[in-house]
Protein backbone atom coordinates (compact mmCIF):
# COMPACT_ATOMS: atom_id res chain seq x y z
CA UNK A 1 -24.50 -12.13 20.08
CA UNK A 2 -22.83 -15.24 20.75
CA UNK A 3 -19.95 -16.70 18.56
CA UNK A 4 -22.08 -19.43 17.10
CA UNK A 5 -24.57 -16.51 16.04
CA UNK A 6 -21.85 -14.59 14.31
CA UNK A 7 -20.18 -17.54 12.54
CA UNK A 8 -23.87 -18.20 11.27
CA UNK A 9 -24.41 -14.79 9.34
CA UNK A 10 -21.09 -15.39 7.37
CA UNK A 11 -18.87 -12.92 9.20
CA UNK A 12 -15.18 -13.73 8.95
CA UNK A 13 -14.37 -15.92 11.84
CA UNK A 14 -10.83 -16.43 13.56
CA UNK A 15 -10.97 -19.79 14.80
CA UNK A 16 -8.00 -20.50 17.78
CA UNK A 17 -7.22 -24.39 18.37
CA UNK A 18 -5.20 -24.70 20.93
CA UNK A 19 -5.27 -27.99 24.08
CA UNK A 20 -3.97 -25.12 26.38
CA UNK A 21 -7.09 -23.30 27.80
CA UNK A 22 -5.28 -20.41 29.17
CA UNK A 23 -3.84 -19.72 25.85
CA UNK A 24 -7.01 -20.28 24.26
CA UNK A 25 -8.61 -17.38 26.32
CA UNK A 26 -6.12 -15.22 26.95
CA UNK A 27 -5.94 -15.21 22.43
CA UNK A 28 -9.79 -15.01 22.36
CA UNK A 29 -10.28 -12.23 24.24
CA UNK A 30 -7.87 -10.31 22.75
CA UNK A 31 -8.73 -11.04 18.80
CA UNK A 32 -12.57 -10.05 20.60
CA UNK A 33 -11.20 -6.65 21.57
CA UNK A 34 -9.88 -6.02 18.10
CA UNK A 35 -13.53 -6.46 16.95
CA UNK A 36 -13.61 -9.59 15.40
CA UNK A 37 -15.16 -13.10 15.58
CA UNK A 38 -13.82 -15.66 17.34
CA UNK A 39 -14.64 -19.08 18.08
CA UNK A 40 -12.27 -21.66 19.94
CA UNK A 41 -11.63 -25.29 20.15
CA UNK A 42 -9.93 -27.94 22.30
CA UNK A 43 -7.86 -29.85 19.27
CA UNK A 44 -8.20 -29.75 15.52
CA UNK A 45 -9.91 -32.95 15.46
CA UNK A 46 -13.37 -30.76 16.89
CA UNK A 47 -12.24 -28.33 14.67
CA UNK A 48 -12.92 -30.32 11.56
CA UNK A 49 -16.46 -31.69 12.79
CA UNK A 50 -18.06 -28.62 13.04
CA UNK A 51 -16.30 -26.36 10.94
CA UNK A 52 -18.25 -25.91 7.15
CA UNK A 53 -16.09 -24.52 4.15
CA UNK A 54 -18.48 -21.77 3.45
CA UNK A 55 -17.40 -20.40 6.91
CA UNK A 56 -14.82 -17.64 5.98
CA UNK A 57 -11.68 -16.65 8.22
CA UNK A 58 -8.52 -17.98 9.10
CA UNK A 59 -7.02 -20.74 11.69
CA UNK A 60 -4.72 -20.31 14.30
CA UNK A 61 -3.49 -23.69 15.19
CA UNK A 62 -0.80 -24.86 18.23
CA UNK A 63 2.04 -26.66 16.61
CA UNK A 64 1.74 -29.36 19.17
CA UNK A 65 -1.56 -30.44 20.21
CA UNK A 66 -3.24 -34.22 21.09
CA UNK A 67 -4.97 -36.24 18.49
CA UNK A 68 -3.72 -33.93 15.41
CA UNK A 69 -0.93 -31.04 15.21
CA UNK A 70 -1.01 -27.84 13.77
CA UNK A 71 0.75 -29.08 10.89
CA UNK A 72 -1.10 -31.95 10.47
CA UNK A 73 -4.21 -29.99 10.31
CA UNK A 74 -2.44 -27.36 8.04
CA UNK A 75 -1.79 -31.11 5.80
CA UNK A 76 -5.83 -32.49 6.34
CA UNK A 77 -7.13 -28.58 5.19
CA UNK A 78 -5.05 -29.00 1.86
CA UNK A 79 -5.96 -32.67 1.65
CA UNK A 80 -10.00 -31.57 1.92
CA UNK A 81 -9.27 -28.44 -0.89
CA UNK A 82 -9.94 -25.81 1.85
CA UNK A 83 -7.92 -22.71 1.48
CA UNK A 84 -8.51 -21.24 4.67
CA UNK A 85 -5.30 -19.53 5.83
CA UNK A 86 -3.33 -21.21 9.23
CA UNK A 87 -1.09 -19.30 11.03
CA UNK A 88 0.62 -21.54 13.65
CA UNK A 89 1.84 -20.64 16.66
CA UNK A 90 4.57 -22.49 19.31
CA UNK A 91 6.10 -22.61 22.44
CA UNK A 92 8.71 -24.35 20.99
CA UNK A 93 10.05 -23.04 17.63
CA UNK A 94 11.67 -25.69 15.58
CA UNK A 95 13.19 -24.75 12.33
CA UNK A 96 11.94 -27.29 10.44
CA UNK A 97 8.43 -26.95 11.53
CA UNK A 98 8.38 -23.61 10.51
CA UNK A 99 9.74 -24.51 6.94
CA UNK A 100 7.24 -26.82 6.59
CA UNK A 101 4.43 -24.48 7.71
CA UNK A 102 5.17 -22.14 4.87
CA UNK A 103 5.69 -24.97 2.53
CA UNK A 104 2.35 -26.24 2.96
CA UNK A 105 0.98 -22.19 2.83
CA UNK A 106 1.35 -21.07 6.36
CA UNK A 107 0.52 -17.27 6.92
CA UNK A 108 2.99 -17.19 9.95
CA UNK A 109 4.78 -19.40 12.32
CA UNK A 110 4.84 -17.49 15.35
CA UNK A 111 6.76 -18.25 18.69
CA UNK A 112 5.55 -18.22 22.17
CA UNK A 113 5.39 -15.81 24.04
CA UNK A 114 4.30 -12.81 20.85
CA UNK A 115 3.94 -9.59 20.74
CA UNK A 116 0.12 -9.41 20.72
CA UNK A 117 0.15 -6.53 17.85
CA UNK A 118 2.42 -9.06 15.57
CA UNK A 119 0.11 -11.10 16.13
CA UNK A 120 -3.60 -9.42 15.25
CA UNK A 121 -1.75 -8.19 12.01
CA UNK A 122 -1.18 -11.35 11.04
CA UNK A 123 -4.61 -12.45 11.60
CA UNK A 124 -6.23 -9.40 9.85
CA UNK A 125 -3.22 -9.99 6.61
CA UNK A 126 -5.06 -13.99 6.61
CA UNK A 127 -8.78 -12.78 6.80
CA UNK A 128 -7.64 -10.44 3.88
CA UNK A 129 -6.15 -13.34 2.07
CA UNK A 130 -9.14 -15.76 2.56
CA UNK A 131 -11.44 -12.58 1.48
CA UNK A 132 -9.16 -12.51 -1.74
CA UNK A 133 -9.20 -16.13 -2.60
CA UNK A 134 -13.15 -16.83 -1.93
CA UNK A 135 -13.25 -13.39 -4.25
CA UNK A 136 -11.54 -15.04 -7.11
CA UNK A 137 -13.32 -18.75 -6.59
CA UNK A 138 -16.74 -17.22 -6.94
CA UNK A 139 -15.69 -14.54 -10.25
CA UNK A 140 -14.03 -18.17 -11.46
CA UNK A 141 -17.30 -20.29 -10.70
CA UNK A 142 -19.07 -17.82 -12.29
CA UNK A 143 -17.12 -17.22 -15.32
CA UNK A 144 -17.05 -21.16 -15.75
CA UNK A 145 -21.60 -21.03 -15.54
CA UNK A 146 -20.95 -18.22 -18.34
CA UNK A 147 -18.99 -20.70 -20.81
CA UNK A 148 -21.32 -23.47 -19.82
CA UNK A 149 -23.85 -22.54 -21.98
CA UNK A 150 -21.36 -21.49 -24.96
CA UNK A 151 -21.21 -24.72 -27.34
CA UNK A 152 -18.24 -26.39 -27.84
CA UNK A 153 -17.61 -24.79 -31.36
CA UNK A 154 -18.69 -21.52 -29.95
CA UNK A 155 -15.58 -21.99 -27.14
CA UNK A 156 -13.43 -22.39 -29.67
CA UNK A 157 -13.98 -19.01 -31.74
CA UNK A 158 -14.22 -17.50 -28.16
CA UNK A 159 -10.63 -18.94 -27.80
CA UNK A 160 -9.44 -17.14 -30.63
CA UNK A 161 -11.38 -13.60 -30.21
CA UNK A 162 -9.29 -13.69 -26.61
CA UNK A 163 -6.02 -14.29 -28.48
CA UNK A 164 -7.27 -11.29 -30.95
CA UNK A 165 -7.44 -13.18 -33.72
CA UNK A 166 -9.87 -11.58 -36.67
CA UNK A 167 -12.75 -13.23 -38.07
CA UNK A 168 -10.78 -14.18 -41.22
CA UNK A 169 -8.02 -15.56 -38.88
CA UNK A 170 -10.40 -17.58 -36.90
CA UNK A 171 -11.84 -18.86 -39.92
CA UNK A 172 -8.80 -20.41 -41.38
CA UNK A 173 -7.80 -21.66 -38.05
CA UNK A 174 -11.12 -23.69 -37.50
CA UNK A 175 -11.82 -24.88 -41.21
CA UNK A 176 -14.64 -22.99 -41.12
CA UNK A 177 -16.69 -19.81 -43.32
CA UNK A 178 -16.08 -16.49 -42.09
CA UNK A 179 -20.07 -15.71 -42.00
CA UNK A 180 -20.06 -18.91 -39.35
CA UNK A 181 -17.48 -16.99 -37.30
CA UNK A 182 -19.89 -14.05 -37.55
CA UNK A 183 -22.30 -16.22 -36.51
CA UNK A 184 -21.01 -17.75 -33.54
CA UNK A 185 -19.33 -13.94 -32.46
CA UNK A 186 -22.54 -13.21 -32.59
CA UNK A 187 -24.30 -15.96 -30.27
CA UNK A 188 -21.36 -15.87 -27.88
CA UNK A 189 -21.66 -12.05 -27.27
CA UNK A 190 -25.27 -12.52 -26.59
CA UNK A 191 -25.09 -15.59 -24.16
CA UNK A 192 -22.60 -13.87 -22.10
CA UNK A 193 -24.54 -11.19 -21.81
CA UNK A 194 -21.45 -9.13 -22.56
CA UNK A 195 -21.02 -6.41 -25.72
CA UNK A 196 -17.23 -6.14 -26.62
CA UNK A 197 -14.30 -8.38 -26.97
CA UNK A 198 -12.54 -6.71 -24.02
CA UNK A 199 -15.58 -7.94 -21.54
CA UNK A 200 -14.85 -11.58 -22.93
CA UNK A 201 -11.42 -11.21 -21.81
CA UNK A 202 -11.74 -9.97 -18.56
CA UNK A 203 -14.28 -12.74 -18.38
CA UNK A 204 -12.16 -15.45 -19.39
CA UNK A 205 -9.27 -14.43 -16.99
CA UNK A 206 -11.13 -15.65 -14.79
CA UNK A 207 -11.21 -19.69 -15.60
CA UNK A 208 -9.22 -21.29 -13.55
């Protein structure tokens, strides 16, 4: 299977963007080994042409490259609302790179020459992190469809059942009779699909 073919089914990618070929296969080669995806690039500015958001795994970008640096990229990524996890890597480790890295939500800032087992851990701890986060933005995309159909009155008494407030409670909080409240528990319940006031919490936990 060729990486293209393996990026296409959705399997978590690492993608290496580095100007330095031997680099480039020397760290392809060994994140194949470990089993997983790889696909490599020359700079980040091919990077960001073919590279789609639904495409999950995790960047590992040269600090200094042509055209666009790691950090840059790190910078354009953020800039575009794509949480896909960067390590950077170095031959020359400045301080104040680094701080910026993890300012901007680096995994790791790793110097040249690495130990390569450092290294693969820190690739499998960002393919867990992008995992996690593409996890929570679907359960919060879907939690936000959920209260889409609820109407805007209905939101509100579904505000207050998540506080725990009672139906006499939400009642006197709204302006409104405590057979509405019934009412609207009622519809809300049943729109969401959902049976108990616990499920409509761990539902709306979930709105970003």
């Amino acid at each position: 299977m060729t990486q293209t073919d393996k990026t296409s089914t959705g399997e978590p990618t690492v993608f290496i963007i580095d100007d330095d070929e031997a680099v480039r296969d020397a760290l392809s080669v060994l994140v194949e080994v470990a089993g997983l995806s790889v696909r490599t690039f020359v700079n980040a500015l091919e990077f960001l042409h073919r590279y789609s958001p639904e495409q999950p795994g995790c960047v590992v970008a040269d600090l200094r490259m042509p055209f666009m640096d790691g950090l840059e990229l790190q910078e354009e990524l953020s800039r575009r609302g794509c949480g896909l996890p960067v390590i950077i890597i170095t031959a020359h480790g400045e301080v104040s790179s680094a701080v910026t890295a993890f300012r901007s939500g680096a995994v790791d800032f790793l110097e040249k020459p690495f130990d390569d087992g450092v290294f693969l851990r820190r690739v499998h701890e960002a393919l867990q992190r992008d995992a996690h986060q593409r996890r929570d933005r679907s359960a919060a995309e879907s939690a936000l469809a959920k209260l889409a159909l609820l109407s805007p009155r209905e939101r509100d008494v579904a505000a207050l059942m998540v506080e725990g407030c009672a139906n006499k409670a939400i009642a006197i909080r709204l302006g409104i009779g405590v057979r509405t409240v019934e009412t609207h528990r009622a519809n809300i319940l049943s729109k969401l699909d959902i049976r108990t006031v616990p499920e409509l919490m761990r539902l709306w936990m979930h709105i970003p």
